[in-house]
Protein backbone atom coordinates (compact mmCIF):
# COMPACT_ATOMS: atom_id res chain seq x y z
CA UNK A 1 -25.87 55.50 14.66
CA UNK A 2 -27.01 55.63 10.88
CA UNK A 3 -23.70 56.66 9.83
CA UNK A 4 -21.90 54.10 11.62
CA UNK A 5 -24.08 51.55 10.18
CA UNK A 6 -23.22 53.12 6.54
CA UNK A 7 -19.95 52.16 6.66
CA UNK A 8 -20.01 49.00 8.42
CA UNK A 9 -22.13 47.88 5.52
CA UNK A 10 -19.88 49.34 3.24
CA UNK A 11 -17.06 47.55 4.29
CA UNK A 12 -18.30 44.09 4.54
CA UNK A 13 -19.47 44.48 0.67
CA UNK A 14 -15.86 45.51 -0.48
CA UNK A 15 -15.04 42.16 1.61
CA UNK A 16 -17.63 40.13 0.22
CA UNK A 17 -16.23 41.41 -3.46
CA UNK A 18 -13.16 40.74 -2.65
CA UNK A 19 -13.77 37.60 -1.71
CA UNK A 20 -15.90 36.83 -4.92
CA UNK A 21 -12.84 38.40 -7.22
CA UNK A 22 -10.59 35.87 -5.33
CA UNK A 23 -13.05 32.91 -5.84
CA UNK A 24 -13.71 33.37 -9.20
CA UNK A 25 -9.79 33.48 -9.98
CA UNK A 26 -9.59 30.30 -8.37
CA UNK A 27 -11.89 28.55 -9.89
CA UNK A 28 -10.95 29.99 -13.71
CA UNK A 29 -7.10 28.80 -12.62
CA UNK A 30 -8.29 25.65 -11.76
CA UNK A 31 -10.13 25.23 -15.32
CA UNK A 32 -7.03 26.18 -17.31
CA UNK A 33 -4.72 23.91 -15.34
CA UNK A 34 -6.95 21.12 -16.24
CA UNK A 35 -6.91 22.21 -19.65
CA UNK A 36 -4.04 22.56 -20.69
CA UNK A 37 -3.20 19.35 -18.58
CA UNK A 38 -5.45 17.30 -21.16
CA UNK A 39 -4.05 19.38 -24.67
CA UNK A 40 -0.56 17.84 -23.13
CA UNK A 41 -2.28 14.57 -23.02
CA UNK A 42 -3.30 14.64 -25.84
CA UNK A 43 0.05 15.86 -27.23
């Protein structure tokens, strides 16, 4: 039962990272689109 517990926890933190990695790609994508969308405005 332990065991089995192990690596259910295991693999919902390699999801959770995952997930995180993802976000966090996202969200520093979204900042450079808007970025360089203004230094082209202001071009």
């Amino acid at each position: 039962m332990a065991k089995n517990q192990k690596q259910v926890t295991r693999k919902s933190s390699k999801r959770e990272r995952k997930m995180k990695i993802i976000i966090y790609i996202m969200i520093i994508a979204m900042v450079l689109s808007s970025l360089t969308t203004g230094l082209v405005m202001f071009l």
